[in-house]
PDB file of N, CA and C in Angstrom:
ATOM      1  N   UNK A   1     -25.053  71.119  26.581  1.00  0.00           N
ATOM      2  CA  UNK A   1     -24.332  70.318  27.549  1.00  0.00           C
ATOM      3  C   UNK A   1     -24.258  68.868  27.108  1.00  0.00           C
ATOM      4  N   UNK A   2     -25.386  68.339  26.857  1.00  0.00           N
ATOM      5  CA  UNK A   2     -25.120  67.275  26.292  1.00  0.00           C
ATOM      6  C   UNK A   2     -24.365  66.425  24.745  1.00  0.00           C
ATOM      7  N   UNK A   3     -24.450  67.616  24.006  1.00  0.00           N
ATOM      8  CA  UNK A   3     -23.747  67.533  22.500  1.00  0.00           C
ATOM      9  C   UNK A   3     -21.916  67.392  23.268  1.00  0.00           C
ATOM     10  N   UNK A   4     -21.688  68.101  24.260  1.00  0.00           N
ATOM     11  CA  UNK A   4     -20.169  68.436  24.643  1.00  0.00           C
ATOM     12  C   UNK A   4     -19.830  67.086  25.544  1.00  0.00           C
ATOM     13  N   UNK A   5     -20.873  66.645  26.516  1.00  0.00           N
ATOM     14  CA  UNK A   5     -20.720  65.078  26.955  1.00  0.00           C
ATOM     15  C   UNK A   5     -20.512  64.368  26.145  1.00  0.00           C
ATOM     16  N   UNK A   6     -21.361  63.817  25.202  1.00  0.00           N
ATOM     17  CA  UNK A   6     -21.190  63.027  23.899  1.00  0.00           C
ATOM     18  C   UNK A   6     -19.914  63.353  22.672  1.00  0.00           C
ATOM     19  N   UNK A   7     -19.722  64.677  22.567  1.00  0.00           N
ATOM     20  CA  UNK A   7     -18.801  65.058  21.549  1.00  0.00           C
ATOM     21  C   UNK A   7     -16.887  64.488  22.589  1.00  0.00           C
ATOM     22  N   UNK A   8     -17.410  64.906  23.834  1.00  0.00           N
ATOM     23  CA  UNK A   8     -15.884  64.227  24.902  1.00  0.00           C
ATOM     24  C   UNK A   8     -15.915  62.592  24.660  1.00  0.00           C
ATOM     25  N   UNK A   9     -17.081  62.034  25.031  1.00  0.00           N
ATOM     26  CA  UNK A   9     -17.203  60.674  24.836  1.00  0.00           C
ATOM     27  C   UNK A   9     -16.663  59.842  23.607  1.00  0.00           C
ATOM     28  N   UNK A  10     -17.330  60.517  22.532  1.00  0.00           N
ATOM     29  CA  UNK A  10     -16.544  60.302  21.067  1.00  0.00           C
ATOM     30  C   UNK A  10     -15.380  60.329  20.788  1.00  0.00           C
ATOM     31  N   UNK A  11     -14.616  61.221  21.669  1.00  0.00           N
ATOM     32  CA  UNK A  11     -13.137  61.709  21.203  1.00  0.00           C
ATOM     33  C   UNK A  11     -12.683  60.845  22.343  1.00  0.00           C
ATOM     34  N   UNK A  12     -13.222  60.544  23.408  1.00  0.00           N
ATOM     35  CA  UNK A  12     -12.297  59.146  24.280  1.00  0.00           C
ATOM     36  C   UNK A  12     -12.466  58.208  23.399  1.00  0.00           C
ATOM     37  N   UNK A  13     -13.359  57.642  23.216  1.00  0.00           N
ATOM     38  CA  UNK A  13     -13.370  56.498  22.628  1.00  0.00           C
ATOM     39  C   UNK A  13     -12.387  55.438  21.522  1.00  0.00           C
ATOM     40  N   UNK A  14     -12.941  57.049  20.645  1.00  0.00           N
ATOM     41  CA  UNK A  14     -11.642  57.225  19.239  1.00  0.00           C
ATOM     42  C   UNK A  14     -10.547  56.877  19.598  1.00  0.00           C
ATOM     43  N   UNK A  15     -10.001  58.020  20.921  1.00  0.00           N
ATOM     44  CA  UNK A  15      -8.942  58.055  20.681  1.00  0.00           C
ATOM     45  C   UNK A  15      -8.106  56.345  21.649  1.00  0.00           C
ATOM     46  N   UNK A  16      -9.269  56.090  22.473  1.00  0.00           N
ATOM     47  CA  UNK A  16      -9.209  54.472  22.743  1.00  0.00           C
ATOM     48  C   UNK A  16      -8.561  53.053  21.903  1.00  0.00           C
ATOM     49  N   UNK A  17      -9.650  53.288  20.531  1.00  0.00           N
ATOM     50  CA  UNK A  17      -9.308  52.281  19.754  1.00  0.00           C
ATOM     51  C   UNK A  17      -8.204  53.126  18.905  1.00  0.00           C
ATOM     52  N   UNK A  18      -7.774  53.797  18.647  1.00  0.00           N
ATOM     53  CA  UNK A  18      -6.627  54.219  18.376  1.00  0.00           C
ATOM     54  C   UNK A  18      -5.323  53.539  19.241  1.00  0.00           C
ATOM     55  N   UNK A  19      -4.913  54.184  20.488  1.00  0.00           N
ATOM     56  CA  UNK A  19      -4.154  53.469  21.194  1.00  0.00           C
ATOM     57  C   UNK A  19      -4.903  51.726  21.161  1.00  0.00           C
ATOM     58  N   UNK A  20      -5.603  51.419  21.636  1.00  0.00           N
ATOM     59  CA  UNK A  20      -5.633  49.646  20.779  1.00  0.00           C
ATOM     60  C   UNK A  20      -4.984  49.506  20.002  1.00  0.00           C
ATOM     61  N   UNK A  21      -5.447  49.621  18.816  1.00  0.00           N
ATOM     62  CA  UNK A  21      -4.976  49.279  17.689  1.00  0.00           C
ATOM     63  C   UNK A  21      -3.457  49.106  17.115  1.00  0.00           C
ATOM     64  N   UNK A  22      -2.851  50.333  17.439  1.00  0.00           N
ATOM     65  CA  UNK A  22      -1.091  50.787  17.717  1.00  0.00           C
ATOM     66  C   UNK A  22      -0.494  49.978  18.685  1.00  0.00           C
ATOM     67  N   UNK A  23      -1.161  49.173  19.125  1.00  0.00           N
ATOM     68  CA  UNK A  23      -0.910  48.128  20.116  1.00  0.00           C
ATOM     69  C   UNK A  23      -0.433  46.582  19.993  1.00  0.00           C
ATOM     70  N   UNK A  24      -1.632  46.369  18.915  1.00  0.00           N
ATOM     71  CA  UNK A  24      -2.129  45.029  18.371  1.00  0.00           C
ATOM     72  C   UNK A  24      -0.826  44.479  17.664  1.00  0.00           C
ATOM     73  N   UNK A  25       0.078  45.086  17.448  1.00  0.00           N
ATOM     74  CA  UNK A  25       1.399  43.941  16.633  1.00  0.00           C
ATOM     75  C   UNK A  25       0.939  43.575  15.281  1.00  0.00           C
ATOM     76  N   UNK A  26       1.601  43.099  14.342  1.00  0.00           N
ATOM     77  CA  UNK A  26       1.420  42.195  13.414  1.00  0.00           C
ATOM     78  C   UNK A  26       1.565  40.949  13.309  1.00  0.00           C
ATOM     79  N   UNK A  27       0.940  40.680  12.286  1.00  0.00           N
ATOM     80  CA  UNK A  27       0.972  38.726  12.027  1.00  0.00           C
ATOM     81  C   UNK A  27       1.984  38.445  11.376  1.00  0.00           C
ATOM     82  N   UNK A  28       2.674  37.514  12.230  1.00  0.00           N
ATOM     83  CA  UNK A  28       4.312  36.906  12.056  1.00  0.00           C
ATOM     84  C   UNK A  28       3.370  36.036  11.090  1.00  0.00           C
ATOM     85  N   UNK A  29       4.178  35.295   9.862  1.00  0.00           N
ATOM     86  CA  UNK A  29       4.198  34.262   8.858  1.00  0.00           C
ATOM     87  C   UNK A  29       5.614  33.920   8.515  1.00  0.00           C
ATOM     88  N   UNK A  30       6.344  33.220   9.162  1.00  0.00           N
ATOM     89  CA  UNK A  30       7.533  33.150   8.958  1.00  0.00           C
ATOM     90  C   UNK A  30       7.609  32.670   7.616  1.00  0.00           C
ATOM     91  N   UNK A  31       7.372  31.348   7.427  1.00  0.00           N
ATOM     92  CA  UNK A  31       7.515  30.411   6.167  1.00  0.00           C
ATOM     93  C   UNK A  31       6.479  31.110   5.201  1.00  0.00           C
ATOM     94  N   UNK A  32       5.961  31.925   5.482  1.00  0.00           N
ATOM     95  CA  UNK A  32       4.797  32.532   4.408  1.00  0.00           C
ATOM     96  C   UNK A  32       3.680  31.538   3.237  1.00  0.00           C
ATOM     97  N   UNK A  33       3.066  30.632   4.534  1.00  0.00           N
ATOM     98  CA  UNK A  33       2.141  29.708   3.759  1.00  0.00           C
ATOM     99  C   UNK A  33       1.071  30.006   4.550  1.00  0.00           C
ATOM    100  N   UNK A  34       0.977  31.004   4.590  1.00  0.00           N
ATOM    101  CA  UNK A  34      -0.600  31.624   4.764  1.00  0.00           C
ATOM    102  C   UNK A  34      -1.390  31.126   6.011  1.00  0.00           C
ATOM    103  N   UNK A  35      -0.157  30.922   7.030  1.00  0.00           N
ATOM    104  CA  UNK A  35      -0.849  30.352   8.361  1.00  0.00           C
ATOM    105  C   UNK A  35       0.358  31.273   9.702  1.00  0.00           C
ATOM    106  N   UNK A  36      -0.507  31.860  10.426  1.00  0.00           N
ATOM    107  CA  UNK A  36      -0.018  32.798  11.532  1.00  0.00           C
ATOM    108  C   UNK A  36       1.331  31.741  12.246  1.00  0.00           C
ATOM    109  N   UNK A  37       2.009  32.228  12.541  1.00  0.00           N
ATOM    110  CA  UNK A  37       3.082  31.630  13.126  1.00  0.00           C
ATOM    111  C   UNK A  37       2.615  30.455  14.424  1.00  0.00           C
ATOM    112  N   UNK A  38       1.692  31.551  15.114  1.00  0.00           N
ATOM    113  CA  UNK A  38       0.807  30.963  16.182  1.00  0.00           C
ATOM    114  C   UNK A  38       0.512  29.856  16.440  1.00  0.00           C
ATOM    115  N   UNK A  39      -0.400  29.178  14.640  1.00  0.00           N
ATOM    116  CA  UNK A  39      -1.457  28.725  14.751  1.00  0.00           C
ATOM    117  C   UNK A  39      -0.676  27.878  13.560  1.00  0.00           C
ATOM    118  N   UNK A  40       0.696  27.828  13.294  1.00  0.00           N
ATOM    119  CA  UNK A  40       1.221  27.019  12.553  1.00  0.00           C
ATOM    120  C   UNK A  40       2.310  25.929  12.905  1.00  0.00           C
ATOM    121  N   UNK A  41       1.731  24.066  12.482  1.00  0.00           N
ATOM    122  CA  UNK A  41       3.038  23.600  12.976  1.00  0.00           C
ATOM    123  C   UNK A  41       4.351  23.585  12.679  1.00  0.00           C
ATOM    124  N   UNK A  42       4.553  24.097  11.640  1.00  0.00           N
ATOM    125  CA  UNK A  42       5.823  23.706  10.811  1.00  0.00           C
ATOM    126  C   UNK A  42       6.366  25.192  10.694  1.00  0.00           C
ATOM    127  N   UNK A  43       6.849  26.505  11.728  1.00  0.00           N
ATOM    128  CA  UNK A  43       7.098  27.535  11.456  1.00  0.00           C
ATOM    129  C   UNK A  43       8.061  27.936  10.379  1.00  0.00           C
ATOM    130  N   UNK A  44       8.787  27.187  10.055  1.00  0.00           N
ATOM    131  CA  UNK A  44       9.740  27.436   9.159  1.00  0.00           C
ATOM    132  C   UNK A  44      10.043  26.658   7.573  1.00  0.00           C
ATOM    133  N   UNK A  45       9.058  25.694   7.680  1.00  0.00           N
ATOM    134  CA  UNK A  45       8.558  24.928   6.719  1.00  0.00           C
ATOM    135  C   UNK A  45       7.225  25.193   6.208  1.00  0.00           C
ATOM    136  N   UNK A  46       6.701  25.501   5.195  1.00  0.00           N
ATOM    137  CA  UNK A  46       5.535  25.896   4.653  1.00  0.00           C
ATOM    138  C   UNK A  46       5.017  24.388   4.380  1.00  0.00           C
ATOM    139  N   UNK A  47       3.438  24.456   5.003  1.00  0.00           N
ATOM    140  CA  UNK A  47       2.834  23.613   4.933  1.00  0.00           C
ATOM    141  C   UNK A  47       1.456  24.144   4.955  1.00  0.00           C
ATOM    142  N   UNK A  48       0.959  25.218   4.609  1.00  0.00           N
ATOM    143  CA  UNK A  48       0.256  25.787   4.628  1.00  0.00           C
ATOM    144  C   UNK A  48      -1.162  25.926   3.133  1.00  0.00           C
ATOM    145  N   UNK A  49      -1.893  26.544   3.188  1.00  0.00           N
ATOM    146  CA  UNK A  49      -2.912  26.792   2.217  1.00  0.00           C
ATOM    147  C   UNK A  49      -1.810  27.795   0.682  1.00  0.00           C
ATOM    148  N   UNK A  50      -0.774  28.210   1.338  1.00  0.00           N
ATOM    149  CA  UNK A  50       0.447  29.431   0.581  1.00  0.00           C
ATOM    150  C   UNK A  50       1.414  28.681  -0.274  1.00  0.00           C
ATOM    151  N   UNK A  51       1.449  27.218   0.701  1.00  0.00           N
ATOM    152  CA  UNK A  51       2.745  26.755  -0.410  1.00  0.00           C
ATOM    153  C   UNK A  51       2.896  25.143   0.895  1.00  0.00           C
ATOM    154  N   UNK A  52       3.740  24.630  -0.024  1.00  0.00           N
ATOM    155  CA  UNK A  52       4.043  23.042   0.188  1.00  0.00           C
ATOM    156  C   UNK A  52       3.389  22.677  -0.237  1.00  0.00           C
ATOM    157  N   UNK A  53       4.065  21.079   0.052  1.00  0.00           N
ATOM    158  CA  UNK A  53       2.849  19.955  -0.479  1.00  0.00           C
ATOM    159  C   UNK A  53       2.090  19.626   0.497  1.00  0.00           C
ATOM    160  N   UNK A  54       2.532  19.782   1.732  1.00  0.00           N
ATOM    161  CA  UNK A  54       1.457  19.610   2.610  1.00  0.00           C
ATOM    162  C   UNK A  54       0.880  20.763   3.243  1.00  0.00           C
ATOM    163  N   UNK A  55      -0.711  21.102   2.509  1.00  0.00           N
ATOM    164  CA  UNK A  55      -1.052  22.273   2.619  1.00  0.00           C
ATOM    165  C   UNK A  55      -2.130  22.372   3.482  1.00  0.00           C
ATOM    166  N   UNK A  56      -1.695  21.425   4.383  1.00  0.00           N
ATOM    167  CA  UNK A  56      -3.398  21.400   5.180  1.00  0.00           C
ATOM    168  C   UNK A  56      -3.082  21.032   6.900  1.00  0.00           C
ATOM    169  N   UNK A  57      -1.688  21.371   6.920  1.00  0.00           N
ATOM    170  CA  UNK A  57      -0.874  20.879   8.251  1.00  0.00           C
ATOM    171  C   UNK A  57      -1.119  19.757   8.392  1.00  0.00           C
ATOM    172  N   UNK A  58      -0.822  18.721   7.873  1.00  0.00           N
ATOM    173  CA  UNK A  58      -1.086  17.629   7.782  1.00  0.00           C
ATOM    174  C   UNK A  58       0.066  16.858   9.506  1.00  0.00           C
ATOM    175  N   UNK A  59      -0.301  16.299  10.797  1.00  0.00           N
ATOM    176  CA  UNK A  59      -0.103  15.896  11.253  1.00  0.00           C
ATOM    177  C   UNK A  59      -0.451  14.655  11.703  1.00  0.00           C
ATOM    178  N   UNK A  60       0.329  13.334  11.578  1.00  0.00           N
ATOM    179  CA  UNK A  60      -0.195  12.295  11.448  1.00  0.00           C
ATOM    180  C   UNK A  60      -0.328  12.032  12.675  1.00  0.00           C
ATOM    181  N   UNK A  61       0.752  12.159  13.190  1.00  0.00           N
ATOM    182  CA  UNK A  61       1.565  11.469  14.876  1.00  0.00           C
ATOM    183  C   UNK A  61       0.917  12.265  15.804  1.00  0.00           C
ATOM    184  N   UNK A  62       0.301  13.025  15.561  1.00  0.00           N
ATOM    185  CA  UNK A  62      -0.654  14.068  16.745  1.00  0.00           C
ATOM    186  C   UNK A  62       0.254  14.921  17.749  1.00  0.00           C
ATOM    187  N   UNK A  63       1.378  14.572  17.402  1.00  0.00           N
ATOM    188  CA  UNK A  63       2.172  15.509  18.005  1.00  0.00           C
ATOM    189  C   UNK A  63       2.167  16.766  18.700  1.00  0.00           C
ATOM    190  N   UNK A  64       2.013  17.424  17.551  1.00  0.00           N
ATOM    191  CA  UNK A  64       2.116  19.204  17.386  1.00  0.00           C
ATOM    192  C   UNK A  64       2.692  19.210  16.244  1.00  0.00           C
ATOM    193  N   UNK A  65       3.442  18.752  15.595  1.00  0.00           N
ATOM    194  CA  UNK A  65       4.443  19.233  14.799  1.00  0.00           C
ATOM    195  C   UNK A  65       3.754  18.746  13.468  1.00  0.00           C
ATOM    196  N   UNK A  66       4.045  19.463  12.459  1.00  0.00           N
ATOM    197  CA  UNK A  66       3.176  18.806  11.350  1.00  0.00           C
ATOM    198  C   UNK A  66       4.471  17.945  10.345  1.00  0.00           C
ATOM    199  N   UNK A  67       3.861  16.874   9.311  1.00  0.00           N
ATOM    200  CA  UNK A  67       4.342  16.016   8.851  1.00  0.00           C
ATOM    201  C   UNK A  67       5.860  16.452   7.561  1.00  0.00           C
ATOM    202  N   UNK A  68       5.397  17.587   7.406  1.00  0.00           N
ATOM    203  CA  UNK A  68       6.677  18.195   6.544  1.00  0.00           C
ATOM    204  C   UNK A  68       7.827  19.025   7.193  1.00  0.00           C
ATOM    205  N   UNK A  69       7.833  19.029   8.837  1.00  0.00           N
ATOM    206  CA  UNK A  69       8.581  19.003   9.225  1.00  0.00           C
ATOM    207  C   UNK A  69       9.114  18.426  10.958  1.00  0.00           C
ATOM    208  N   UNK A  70       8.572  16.929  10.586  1.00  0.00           N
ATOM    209  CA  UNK A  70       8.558  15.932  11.436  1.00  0.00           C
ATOM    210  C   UNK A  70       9.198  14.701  11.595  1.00  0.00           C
ATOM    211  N   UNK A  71      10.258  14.818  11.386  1.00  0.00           N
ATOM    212  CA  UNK A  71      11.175  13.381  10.998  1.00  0.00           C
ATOM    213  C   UNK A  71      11.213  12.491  12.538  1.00  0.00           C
ATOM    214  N   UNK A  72      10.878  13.036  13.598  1.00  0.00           N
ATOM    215  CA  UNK A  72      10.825  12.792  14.669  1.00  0.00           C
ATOM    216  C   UNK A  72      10.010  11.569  14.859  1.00  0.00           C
ATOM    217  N   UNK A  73      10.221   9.913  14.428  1.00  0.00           N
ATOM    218  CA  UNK A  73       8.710   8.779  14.671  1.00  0.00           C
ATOM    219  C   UNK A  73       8.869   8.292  15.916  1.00  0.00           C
ATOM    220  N   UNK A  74      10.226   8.586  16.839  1.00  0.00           N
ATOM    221  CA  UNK A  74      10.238   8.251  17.925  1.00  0.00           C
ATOM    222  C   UNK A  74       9.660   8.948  18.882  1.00  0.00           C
ATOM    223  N   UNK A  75       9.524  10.292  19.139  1.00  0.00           N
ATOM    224  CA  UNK A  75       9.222  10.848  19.868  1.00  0.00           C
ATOM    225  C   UNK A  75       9.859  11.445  20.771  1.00  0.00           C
ATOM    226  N   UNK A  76      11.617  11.075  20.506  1.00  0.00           N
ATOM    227  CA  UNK A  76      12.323  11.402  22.086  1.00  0.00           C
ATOM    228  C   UNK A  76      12.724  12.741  21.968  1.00  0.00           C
ATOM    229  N   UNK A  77      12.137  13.638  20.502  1.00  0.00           N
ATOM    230  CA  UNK A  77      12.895  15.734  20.515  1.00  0.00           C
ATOM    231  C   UNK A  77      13.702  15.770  19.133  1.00  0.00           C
ATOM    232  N   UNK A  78      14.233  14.518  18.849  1.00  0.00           N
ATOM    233  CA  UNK A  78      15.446  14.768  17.803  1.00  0.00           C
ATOM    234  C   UNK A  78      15.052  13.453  17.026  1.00  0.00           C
ATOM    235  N   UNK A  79      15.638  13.900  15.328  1.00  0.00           N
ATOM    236  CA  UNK A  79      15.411  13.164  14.223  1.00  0.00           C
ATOM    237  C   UNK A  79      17.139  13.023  14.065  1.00  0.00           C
ATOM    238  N   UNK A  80      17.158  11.124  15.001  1.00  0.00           N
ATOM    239  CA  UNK A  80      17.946  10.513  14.693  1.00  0.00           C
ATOM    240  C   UNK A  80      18.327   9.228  13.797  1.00  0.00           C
ATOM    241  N   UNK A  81      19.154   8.401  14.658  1.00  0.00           N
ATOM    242  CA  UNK A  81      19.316   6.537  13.872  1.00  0.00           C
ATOM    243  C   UNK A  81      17.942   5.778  14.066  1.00  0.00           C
ATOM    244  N   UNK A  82      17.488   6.298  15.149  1.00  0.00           N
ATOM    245  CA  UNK A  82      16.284   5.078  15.421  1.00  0.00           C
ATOM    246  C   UNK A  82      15.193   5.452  14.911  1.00  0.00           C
ATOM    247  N   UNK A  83      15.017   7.229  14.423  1.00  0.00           N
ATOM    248  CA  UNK A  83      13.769   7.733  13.557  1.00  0.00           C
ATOM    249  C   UNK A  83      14.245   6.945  11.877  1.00  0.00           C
ATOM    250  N   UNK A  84      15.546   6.752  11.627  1.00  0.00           N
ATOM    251  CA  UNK A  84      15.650   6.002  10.622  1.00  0.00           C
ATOM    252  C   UNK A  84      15.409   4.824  10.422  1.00  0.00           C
ATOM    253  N   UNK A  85      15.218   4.027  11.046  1.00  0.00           N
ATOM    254  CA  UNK A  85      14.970   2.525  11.667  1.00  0.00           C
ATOM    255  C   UNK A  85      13.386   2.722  11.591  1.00  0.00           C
ATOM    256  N   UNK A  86      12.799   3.638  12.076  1.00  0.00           N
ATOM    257  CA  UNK A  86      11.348   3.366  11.969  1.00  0.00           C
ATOM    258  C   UNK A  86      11.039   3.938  10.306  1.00  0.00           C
ATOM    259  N   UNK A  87      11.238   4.988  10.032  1.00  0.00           N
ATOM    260  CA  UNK A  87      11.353   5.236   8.352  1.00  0.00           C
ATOM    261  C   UNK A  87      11.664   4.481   7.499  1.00  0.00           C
ATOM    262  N   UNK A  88      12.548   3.277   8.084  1.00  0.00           N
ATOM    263  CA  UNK A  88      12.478   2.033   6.680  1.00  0.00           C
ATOM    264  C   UNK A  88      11.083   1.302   6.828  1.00  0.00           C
ATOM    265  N   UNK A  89      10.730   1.412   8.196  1.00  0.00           N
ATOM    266  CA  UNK A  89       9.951  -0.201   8.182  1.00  0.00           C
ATOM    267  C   UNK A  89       8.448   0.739   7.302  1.00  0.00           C
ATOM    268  N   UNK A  90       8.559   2.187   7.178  1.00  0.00           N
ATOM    269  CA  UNK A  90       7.157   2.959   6.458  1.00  0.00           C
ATOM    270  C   UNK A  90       7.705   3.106   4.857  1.00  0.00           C
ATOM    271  N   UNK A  91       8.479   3.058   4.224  1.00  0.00           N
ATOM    272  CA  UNK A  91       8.817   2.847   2.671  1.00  0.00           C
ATOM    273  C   UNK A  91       8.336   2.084   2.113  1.00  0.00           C
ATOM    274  N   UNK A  92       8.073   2.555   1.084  1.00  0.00           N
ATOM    275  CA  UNK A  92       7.272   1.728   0.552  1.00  0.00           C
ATOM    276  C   UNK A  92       6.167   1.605   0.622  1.00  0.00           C
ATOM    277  N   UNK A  93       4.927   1.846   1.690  1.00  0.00           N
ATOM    278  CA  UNK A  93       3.861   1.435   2.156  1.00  0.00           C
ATOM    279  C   UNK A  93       3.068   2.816   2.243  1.00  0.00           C
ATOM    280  N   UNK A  94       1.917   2.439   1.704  1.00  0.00           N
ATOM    281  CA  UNK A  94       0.793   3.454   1.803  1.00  0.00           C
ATOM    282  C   UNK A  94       0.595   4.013   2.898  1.00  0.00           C
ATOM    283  N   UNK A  95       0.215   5.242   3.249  1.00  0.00           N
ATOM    284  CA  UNK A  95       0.149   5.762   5.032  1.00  0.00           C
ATOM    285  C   UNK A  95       0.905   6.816   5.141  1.00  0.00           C
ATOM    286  N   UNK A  96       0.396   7.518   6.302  1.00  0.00           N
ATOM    287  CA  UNK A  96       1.128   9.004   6.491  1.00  0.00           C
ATOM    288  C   UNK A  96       1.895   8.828   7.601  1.00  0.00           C
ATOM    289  N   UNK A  97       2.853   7.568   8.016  1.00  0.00           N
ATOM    290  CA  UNK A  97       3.198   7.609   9.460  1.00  0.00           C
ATOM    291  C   UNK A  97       4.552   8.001   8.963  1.00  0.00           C
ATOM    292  N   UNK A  98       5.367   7.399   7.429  1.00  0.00           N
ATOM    293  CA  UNK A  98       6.476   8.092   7.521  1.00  0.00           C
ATOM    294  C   UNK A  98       6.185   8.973   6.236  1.00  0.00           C
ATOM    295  N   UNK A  99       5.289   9.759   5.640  1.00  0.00           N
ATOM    296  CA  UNK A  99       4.954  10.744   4.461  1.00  0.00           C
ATOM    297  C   UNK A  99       4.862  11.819   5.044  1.00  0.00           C
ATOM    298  N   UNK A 100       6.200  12.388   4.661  1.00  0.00           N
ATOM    299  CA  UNK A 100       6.375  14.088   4.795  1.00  0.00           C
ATOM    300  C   UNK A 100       6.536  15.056   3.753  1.00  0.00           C
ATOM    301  N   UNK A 101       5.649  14.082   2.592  1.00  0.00           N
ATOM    302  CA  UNK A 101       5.400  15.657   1.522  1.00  0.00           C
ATOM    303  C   UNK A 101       4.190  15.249   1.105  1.00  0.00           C
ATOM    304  N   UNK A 102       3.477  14.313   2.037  1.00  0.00           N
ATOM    305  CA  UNK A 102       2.184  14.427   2.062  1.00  0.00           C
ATOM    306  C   UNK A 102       1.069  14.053   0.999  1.00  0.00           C
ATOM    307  N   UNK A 103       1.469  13.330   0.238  1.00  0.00           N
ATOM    308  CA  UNK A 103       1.419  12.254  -0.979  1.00  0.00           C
ATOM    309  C   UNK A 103       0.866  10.881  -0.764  1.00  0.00           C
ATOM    310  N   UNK A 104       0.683  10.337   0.358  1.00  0.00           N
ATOM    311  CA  UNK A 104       0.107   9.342   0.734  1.00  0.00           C
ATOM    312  C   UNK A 104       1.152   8.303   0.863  1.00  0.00           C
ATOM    313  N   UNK A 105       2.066   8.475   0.317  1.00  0.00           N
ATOM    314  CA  UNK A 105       2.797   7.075   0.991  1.00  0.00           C
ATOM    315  C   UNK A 105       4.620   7.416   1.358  1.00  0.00           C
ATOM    316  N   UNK A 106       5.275   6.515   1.307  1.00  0.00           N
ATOM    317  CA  UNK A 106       6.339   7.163   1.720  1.00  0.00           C
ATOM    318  C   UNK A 106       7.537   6.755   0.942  1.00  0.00           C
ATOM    319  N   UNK A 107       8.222   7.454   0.337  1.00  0.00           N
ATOM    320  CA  UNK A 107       8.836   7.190  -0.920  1.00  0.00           C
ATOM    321  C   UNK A 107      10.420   7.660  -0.766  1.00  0.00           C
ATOM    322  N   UNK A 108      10.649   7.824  -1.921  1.00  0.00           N
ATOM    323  CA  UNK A 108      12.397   8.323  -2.131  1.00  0.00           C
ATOM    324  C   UNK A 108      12.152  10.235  -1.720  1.00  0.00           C
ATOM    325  N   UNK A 109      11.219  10.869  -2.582  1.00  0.00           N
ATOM    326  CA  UNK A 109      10.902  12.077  -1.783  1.00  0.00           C
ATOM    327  C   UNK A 109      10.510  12.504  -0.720  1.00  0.00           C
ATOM    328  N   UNK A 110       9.907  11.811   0.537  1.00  0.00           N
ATOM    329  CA  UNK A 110       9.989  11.542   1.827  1.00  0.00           C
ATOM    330  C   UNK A 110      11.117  11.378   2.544  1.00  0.00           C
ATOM    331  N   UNK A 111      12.484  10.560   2.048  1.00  0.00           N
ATOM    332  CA  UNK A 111      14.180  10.096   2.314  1.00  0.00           C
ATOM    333  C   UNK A 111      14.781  11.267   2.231  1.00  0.00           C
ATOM    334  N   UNK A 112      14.258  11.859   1.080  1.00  0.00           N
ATOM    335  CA  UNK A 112      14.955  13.491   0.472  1.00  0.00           C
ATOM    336  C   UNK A 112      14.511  14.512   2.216  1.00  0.00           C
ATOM    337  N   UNK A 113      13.467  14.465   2.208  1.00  0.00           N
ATOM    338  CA  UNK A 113      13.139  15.697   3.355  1.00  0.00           C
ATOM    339  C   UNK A 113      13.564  15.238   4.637  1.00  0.00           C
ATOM    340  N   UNK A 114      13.763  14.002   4.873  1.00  0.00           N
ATOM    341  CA  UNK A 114      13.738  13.137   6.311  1.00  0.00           C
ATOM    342  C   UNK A 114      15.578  13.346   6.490  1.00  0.00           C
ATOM    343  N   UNK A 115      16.208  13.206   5.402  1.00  0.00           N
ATOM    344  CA  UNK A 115      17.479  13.717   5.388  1.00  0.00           C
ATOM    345  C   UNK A 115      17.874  15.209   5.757  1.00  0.00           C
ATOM    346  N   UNK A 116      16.808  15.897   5.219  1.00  0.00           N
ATOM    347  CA  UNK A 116      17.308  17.330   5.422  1.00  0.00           C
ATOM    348  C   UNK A 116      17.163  17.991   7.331  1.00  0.00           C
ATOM    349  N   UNK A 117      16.231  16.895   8.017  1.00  0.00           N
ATOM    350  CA  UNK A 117      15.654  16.812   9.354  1.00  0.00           C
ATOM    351  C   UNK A 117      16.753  16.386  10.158  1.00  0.00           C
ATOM    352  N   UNK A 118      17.596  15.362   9.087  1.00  0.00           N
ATOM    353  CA  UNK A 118      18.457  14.518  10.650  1.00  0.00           C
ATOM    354  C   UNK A 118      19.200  15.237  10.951  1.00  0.00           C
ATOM    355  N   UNK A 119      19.715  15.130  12.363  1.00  0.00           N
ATOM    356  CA  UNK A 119      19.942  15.804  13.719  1.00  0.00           C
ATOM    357  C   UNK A 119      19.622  16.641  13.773  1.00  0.00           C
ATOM    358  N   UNK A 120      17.860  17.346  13.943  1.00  0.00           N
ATOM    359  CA  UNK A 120      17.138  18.609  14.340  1.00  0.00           C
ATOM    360  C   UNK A 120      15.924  17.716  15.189  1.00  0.00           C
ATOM    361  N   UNK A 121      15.797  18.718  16.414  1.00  0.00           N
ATOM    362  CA  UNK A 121      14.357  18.575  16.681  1.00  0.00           C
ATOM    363  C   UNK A 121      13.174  18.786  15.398  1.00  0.00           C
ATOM    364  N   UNK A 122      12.023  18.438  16.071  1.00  0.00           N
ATOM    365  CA  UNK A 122      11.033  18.149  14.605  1.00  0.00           C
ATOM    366  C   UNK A 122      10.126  20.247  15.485  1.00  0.00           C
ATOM    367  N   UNK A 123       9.768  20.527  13.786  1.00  0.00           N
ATOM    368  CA  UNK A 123       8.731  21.626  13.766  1.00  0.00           C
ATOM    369  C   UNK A 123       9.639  22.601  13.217  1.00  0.00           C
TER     370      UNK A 123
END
């Protein structure tokens, strides 16, 4: 009696984490830089441990959004004229406030990505 309690118990169980499991979904990686969609700021921009230059989600502005795909220095949703206006006054100058390939300062390859941003929300 008891081998047939335990032997039922076993086969619920099983068949428990079975249905779990068939459940559980997979891990989205859109940009495929080795960070869950979830738990990544830049979903469509790799900024990850997988690929970019900024491989460490580098977010300066504390946003949410990480710096390689953040042209946004104003804050108002969209990388416009006045996110350009604040991107001159960071050229040139050491600092991650306008560095979006994460290099330490903010350069002609920073202009390159900050271009490819204007008129998009940032992330």
């Amino acid at each position: 009696m008891k081998n047939a309690i335990f032997a039922s118990l076993c086969a619920f169980l099983l068949s428990m984490g079975f249905a779990l499991s068939g459940t559980a979904g997979s891990i989205v990686d859109t940009d495929g830089d080795l960070v869950p969609d979830v738990f990544d700021n830049c979903v469509t921009v790799p900024n990850g441990p997988g690929g970019g230059a900024c491989s460490n989600q580098e977010d300066s502005d504390d946003d949410g959004f990480g710096n390689a795909c953040d042209g946004d220095f104003d804050q108002d949703g969209n990388t416009l004229g006045s996110d350009f206006t604040l991107f001159l006054g960071f050229f040139g100058n050491p600092g991650n406030a306008g560095d979006l390939d994460c290099d330490g300062q903010t350069l002609g390859s920073d202009f390159t990505i900050f271009l490819g941003l204007f008129g998009s929300p940032p992330g």
